[in-house]
N, C-alpha and C. Protein backbone atom coordinates (compact mmCIF):
# COMPACT_ATOMS: atom_id res chain seq x y z
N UNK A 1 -4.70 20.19 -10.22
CA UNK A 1 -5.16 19.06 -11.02
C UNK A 1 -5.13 17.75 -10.21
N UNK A 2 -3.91 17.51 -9.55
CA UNK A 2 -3.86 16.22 -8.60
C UNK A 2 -5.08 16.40 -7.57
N UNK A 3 -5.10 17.56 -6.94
CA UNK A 3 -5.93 17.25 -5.79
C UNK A 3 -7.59 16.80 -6.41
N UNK A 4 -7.85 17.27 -7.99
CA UNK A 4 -9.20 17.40 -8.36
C UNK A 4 -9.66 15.62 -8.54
N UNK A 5 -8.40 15.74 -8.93
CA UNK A 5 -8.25 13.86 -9.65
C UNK A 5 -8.49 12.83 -8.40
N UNK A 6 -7.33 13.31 -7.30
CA UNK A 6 -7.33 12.79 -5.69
C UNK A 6 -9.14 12.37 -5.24
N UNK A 7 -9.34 13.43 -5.38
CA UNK A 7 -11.00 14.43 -5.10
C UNK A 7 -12.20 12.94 -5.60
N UNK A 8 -11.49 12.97 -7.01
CA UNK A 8 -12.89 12.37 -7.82
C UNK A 8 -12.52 10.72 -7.58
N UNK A 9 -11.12 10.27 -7.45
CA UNK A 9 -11.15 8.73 -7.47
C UNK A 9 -11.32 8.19 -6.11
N UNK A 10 -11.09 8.89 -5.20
CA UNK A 10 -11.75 8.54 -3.86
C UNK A 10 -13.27 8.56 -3.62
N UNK A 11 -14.30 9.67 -4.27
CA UNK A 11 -15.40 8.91 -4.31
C UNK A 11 -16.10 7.74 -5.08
N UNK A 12 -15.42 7.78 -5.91
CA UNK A 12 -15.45 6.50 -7.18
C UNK A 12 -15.13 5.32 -6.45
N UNK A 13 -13.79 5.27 -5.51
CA UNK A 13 -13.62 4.08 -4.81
C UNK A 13 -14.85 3.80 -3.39
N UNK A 14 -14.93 5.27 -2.87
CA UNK A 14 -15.83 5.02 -2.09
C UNK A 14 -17.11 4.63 -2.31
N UNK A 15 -17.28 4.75 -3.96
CA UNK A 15 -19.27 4.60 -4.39
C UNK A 15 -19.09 2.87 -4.26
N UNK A 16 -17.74 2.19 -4.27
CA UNK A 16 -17.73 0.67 -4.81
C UNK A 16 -18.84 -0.37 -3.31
N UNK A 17 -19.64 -0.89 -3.55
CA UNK A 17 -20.21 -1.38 -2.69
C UNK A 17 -19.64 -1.88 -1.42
N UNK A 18 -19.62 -2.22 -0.48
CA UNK A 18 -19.12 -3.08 0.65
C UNK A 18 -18.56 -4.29 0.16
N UNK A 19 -20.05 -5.14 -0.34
CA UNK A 19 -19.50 -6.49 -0.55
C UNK A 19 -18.61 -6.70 -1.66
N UNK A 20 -18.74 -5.76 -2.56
CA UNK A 20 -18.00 -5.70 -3.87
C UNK A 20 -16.75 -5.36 -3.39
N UNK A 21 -16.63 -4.66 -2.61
CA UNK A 21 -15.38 -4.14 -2.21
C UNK A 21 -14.43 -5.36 -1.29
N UNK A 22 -15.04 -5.58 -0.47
CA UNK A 22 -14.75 -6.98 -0.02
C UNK A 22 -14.20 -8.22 -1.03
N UNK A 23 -14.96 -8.93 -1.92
CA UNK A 23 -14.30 -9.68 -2.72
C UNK A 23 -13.36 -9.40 -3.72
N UNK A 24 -13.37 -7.80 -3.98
CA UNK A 24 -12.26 -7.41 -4.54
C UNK A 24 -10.98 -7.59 -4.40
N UNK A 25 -11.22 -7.18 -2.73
CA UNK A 25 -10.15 -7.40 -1.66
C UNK A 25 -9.82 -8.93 -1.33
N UNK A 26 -10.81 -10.06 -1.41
CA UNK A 26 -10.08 -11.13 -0.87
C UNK A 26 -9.58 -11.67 -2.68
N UNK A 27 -9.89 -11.34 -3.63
CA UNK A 27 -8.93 -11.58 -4.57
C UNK A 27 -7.83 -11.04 -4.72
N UNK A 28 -7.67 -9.78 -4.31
CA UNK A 28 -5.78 -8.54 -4.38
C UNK A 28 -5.61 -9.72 -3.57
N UNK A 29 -6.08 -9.91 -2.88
CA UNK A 29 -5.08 -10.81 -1.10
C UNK A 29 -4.92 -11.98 -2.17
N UNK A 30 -5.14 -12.96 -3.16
CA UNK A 30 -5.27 -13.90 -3.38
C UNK A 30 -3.55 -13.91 -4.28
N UNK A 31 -3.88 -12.93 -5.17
CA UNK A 31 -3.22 -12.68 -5.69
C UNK A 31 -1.73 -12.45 -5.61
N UNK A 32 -1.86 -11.45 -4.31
CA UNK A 32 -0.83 -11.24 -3.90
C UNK A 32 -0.16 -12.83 -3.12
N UNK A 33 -0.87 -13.12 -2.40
CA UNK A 33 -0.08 -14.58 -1.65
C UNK A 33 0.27 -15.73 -2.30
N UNK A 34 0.05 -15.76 -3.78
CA UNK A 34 0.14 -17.14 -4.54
C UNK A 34 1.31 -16.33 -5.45
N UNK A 35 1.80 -14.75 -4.92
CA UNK A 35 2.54 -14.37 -6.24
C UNK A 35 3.88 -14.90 -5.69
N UNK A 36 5.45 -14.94 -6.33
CA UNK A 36 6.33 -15.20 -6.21
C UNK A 36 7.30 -14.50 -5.63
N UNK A 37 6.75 -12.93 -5.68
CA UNK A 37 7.46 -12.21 -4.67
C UNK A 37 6.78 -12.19 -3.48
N UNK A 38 5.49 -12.61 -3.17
CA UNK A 38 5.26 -13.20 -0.97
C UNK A 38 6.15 -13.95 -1.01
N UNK A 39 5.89 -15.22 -2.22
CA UNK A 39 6.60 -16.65 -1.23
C UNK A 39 8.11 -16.49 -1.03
N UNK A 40 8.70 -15.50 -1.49
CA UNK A 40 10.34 -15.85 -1.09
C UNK A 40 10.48 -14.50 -0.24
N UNK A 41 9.62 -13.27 -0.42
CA UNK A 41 9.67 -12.49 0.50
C UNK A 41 10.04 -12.65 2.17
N UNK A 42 10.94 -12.30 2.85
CA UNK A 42 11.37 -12.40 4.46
C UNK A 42 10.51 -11.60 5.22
N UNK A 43 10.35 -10.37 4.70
CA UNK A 43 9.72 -9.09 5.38
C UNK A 43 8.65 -8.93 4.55
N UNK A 44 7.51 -8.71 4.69
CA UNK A 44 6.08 -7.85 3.93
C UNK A 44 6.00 -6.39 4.80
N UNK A 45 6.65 -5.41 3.81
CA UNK A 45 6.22 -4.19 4.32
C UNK A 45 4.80 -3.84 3.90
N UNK A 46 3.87 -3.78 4.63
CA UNK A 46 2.59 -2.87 3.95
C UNK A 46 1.31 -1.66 5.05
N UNK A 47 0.98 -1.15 4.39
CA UNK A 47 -0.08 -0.04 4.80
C UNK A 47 -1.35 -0.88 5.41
N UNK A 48 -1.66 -0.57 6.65
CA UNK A 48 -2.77 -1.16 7.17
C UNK A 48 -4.02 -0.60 7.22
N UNK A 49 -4.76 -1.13 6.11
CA UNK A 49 -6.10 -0.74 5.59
C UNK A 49 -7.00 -0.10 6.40
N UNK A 50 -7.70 1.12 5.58
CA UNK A 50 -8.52 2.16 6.69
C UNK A 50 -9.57 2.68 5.28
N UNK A 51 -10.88 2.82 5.35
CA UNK A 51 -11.94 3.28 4.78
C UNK A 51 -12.48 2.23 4.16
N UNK A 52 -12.03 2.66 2.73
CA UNK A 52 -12.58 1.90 1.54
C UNK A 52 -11.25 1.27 0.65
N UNK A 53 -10.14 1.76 1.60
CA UNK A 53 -8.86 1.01 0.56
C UNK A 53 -9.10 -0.67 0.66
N UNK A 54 -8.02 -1.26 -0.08
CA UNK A 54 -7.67 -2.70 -0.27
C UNK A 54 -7.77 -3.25 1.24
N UNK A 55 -8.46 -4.03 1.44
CA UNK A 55 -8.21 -4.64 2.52
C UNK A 55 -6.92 -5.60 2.69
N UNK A 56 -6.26 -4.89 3.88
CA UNK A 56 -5.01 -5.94 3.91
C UNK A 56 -4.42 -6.52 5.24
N UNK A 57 -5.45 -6.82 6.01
CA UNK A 57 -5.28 -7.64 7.24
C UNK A 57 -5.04 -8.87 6.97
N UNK A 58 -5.71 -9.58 5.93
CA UNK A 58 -5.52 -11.13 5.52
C UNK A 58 -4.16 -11.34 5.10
N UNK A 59 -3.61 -10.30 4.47
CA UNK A 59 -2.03 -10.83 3.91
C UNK A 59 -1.49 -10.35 4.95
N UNK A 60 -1.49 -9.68 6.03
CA UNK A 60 -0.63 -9.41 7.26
C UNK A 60 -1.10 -10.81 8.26
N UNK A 61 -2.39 -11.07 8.43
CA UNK A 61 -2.51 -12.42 8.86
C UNK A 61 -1.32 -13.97 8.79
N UNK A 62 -1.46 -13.64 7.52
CA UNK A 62 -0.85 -15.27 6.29
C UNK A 62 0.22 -14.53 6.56
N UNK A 63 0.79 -13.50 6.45
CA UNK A 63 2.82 -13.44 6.58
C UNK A 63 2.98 -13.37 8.18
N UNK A 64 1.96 -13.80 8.97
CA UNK A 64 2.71 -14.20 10.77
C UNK A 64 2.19 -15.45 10.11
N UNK A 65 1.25 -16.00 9.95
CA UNK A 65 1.24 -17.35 9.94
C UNK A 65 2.38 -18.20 9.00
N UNK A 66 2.82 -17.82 8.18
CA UNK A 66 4.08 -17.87 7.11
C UNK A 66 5.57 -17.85 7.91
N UNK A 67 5.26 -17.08 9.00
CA UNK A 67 6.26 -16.73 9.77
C UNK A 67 7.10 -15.87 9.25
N UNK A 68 6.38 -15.10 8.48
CA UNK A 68 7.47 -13.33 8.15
C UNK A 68 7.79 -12.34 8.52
N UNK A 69 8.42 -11.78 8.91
CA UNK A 69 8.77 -10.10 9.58
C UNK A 69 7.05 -9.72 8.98
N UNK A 70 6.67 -8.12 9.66
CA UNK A 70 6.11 -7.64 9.47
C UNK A 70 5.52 -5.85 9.60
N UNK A 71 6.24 -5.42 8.93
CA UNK A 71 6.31 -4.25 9.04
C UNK A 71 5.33 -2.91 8.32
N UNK A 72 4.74 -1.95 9.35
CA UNK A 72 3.99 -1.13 8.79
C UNK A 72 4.26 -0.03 9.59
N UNK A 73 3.90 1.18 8.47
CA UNK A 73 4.15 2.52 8.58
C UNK A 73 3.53 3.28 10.31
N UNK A 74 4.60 4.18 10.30
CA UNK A 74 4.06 5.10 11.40
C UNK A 74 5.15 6.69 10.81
N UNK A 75 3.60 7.29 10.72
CA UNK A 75 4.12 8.90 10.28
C UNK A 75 4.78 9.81 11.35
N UNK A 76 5.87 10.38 11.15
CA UNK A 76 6.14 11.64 11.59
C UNK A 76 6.48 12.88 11.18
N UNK A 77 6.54 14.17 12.14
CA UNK A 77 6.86 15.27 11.17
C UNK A 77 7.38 15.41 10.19
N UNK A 78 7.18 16.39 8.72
CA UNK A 78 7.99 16.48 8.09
C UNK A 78 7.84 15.47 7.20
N UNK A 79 6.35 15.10 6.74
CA UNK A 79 6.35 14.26 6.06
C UNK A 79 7.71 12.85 6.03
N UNK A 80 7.73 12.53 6.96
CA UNK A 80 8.65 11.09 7.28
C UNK A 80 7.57 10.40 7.87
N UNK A 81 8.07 9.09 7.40
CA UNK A 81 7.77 7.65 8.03
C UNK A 81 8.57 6.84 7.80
N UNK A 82 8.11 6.15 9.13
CA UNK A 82 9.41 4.83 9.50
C UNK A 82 7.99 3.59 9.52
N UNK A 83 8.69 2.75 9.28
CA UNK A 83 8.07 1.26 9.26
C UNK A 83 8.75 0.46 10.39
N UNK A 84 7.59 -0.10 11.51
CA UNK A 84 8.24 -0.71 12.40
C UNK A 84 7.24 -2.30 12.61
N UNK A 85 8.21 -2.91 12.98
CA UNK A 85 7.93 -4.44 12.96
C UNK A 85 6.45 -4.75 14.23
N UNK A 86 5.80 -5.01 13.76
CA UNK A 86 4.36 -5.88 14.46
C UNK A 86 4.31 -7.31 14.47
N UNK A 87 3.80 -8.11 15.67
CA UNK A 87 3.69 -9.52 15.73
C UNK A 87 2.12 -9.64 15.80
N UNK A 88 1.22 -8.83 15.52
CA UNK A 88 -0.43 -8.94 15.68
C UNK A 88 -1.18 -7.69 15.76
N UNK A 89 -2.09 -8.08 15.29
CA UNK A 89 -2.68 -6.31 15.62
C UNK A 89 -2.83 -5.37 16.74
N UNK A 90 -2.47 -6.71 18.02
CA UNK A 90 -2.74 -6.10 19.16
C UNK A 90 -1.77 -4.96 19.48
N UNK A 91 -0.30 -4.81 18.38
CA UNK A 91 0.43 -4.16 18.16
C UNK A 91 0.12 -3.28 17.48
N UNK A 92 -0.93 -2.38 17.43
CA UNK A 92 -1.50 -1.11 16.85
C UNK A 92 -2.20 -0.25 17.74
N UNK A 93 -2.25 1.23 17.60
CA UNK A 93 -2.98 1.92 18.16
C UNK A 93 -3.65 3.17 16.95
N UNK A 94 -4.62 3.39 17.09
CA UNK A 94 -5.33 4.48 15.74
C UNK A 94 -3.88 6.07 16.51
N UNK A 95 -3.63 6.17 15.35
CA UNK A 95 -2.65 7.48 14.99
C UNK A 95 -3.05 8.51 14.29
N UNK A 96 -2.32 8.95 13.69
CA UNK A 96 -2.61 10.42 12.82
C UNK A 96 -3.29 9.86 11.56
N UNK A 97 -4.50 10.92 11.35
CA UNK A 97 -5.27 10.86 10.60
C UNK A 97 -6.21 9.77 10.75
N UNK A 98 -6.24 9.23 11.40
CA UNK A 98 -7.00 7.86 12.23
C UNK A 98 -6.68 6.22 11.41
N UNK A 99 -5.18 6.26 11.37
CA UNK A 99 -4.79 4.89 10.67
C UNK A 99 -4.44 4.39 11.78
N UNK A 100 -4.36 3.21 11.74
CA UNK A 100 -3.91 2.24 13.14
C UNK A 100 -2.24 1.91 12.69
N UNK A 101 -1.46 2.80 13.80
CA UNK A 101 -0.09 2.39 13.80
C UNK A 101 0.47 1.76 14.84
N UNK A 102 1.67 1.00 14.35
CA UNK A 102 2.60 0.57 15.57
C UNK A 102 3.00 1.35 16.74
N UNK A 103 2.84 0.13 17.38
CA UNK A 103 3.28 0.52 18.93
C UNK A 103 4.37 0.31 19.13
N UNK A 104 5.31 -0.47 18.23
CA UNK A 104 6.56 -0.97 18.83
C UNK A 104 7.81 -0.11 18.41
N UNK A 105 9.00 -0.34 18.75
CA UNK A 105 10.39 0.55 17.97
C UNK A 105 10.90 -0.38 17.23
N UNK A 106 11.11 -1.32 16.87
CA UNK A 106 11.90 -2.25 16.07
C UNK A 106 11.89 -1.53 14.99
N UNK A 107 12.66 -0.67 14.06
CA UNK A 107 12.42 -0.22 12.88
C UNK A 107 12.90 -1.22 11.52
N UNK A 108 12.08 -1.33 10.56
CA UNK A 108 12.67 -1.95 9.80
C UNK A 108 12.82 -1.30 8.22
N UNK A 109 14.15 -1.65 7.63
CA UNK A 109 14.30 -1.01 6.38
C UNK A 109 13.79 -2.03 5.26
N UNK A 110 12.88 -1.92 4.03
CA UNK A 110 13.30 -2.59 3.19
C UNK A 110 14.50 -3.11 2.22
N UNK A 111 14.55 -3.95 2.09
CA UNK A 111 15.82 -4.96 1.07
C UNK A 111 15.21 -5.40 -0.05
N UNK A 112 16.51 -5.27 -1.14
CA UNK A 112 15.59 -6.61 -2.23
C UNK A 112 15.24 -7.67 -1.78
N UNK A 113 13.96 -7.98 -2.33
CA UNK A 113 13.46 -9.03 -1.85
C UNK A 113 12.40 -9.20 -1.26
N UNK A 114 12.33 -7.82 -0.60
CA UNK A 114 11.53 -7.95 0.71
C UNK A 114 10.14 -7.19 -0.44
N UNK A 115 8.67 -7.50 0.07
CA UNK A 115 7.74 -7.02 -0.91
C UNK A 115 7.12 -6.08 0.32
N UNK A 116 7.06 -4.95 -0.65
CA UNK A 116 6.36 -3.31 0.05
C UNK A 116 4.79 -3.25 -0.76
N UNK A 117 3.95 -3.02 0.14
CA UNK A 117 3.00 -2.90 -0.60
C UNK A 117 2.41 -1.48 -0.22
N UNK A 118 2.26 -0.97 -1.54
CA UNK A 118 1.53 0.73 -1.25
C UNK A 118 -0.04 1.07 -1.64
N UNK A 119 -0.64 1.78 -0.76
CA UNK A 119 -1.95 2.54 -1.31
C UNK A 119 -1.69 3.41 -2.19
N UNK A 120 -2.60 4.08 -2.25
CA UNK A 120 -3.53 5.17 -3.09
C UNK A 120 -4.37 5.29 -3.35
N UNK A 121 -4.72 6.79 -3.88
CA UNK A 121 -5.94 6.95 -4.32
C UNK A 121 -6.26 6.73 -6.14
N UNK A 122 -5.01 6.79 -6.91
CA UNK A 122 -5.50 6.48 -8.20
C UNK A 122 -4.35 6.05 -8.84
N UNK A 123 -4.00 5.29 -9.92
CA UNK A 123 -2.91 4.70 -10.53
C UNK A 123 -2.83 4.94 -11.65
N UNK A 124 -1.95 5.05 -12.41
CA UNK A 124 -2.03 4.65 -14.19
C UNK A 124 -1.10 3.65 -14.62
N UNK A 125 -1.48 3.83 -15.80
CA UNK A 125 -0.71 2.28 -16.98
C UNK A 125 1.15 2.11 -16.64
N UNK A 126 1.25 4.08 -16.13
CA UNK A 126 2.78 3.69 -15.92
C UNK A 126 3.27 3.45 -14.50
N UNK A 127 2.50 3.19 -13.98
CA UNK A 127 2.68 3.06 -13.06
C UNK A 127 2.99 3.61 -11.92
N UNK A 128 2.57 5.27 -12.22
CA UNK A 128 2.54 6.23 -10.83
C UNK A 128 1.10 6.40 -10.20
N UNK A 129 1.59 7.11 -9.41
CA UNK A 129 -0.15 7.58 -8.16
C UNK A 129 0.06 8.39 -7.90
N UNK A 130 -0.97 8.50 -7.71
CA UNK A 130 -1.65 9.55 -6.26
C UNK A 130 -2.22 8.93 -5.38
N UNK A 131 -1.48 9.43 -4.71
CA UNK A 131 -1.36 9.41 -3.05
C UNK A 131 -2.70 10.43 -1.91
N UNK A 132 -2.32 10.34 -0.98
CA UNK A 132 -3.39 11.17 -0.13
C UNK A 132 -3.19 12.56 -0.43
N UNK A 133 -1.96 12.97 -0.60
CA UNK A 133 -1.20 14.31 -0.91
C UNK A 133 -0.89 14.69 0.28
N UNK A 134 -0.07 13.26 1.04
CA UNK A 134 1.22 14.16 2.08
C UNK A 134 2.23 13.77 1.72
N UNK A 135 2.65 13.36 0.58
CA UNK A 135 4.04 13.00 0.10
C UNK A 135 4.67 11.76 1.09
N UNK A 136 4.42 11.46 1.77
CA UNK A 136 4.82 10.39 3.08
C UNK A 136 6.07 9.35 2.03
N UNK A 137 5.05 8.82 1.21
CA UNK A 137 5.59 7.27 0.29
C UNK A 137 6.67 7.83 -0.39
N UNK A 138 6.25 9.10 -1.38
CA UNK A 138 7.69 9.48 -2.27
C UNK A 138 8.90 9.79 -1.43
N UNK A 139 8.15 10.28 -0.63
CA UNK A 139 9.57 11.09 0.96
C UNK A 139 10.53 9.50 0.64
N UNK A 140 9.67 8.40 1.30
CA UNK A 140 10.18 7.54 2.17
C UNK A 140 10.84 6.64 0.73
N UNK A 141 10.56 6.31 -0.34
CA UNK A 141 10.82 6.07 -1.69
C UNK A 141 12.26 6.55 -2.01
N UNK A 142 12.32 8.00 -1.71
CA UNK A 142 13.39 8.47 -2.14
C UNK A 142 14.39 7.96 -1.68
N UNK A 143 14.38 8.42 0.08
CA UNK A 143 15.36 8.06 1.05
C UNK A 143 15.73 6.48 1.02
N UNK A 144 14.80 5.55 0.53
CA UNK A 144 15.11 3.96 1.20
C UNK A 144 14.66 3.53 -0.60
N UNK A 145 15.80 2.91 -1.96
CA UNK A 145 15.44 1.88 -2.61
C UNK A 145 15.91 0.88 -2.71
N UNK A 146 15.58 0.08 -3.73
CA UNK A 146 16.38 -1.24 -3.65
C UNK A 146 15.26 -1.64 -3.89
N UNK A 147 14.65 -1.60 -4.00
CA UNK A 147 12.98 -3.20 -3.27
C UNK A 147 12.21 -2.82 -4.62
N UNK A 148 11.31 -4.06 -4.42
CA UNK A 148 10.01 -4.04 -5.40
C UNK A 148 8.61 -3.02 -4.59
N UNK A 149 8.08 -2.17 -5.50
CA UNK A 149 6.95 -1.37 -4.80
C UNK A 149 5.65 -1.87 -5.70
N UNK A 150 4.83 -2.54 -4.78
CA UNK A 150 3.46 -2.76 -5.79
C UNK A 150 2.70 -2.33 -4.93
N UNK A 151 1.45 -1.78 -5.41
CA UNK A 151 0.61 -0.87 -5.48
C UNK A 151 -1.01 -1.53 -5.28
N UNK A 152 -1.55 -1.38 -4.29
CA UNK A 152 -2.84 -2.36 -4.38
C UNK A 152 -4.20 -1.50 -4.59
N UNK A 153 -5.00 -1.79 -5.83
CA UNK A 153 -5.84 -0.88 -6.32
C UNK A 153 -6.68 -1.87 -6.36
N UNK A 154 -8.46 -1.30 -6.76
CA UNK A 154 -9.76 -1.37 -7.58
C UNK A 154 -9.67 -1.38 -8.91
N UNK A 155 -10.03 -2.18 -9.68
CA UNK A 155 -9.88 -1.34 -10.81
C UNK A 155 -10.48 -0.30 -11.63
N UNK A 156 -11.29 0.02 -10.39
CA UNK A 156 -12.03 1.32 -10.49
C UNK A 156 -10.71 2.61 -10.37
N UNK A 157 -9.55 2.34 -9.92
CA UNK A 157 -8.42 3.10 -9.68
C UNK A 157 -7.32 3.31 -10.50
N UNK A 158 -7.89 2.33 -11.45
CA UNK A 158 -6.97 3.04 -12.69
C UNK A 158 -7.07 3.84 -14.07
N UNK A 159 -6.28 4.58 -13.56
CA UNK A 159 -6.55 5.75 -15.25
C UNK A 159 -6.07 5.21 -16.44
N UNK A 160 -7.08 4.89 -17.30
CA UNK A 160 -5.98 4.81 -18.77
C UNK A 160 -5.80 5.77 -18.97
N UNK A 161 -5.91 6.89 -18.58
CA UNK A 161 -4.40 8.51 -18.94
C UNK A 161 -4.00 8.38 -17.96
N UNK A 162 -2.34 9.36 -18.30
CA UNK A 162 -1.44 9.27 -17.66
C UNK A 162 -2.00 10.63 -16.46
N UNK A 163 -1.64 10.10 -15.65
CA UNK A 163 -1.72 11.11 -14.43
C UNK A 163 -1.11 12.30 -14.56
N UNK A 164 -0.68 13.27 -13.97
CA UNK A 164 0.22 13.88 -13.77
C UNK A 164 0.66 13.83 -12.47
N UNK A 165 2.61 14.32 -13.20
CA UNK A 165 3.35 13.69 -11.96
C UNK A 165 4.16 15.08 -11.93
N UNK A 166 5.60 14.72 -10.73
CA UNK A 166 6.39 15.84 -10.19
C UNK A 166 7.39 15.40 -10.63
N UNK A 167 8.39 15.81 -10.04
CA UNK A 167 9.47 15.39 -10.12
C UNK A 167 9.77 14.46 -8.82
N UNK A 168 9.27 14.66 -7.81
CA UNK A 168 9.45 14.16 -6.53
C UNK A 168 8.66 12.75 -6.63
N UNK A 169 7.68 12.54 -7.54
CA UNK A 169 7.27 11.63 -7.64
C UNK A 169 7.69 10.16 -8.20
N UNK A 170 7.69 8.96 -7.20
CA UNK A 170 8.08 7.95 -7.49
C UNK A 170 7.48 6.64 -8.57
N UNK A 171 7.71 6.28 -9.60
CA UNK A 171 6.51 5.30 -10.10
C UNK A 171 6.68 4.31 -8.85
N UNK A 172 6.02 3.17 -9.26
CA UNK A 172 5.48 2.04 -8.80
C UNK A 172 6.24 0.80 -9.53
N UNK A 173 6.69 -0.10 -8.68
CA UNK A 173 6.98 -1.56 -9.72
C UNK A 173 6.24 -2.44 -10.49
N UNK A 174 4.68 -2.13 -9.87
CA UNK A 174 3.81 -3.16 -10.25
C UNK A 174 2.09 -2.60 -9.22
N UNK A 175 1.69 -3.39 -10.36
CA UNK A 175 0.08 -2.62 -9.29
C UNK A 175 -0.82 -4.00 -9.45
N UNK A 176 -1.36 -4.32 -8.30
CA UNK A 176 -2.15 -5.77 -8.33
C UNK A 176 -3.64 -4.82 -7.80
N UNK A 177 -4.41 -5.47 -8.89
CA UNK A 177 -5.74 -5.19 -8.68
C UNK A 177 -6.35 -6.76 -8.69
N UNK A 178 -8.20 -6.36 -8.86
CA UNK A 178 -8.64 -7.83 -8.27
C UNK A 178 -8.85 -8.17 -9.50
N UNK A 179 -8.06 -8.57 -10.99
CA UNK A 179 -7.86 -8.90 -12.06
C UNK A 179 -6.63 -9.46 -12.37
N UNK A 180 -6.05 -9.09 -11.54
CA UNK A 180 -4.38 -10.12 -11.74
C UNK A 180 -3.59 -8.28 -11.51
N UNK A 181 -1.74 -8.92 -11.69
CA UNK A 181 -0.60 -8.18 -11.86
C UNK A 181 -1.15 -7.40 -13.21
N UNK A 182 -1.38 -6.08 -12.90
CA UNK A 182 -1.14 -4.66 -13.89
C UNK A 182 -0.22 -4.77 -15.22
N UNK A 183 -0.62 -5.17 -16.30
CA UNK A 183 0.48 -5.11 -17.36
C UNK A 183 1.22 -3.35 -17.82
């Protein structure tokens, strides 16, 4: 059922136009940087945008220009990932599955406080997802909490039904689409 669901909201996100997709994206970014967890945030952990997801170079932009830690994922076996600190993009190289990861070792953990921002492929009202279906986020969810997890969607990406979930599966704190914070 997940993978069918996975299946159908990824072309749904992918049918969303370029430019549409684009201003979608510079409103999540808007959103997110005027919210109250960037501005006191130290660290912005987040996923560095690849296809048709949220674009999120602009809020990795504004948190070096902000002068914030900056930390994004790099996968390893065994469904693990570690998040390691970047000062620019020049600090990336395309990795597994063709996402652009860090080059550096500085590893960093999230803290309260610190704002994590997650993909996916589809959301609901309660605030779980689906994911790509390598478990990476719940893995890394489990092992490391404390923190706020928001979720950056289309709102082409959300189900008003409830998804189905696991047990392994983590909700979400909050999901910002290009309509405001997810009630």
């Amino acid at each position: 059922m997940k993978k069918k669901l996975r299946k159908e909201a990824l072309a749904k996100r992918k049918e969303i136009p370029t430019e549409e997709r684009a201003e979608k994206s510079r409103r999540i970014t808007e959103h997110i940087l005027q919210s109250e967890a960037y501005q006191r945030a130290e660290t912005v952990f987040s996923f560095v945008s690849m296809d048709a997801e949220v674009e999120t170079d602009e809020i990795l932009r504004q948190a070096w220009k902000d002068r914030k830690t900056v930390a994004v994922p790099k996968t390893k076996p065994d469904r693990e990932m570690i998040f390691l600190k970047i000062g620019s993009f020049a600090d990336l190289k395309e990795g597994r599955f063709g996402v652009r990861e860090p080059l550096g070792e500085e590893e960093r953990v999230p803290k309260k406080g610190d704002l994590f921002l997650v993909p996916g492929a589809l959301f609901d009202r309660n605030k779980n997802r689906i994911g790509y279906g390598g478990g990476y986020y719940d893995t890394y969810f489990e092992k490391h909490q404390g923190y706020r997890k928001i979720g950056l969607a289309f709102s082409e990406q959300i189900s008003e039904t409830a998804i189905p979930t696991e047990e392994t599966d983590i909700p979400l704190d909050d999901i910002v689409t290009e309509n405001g914070w997810e009630e």
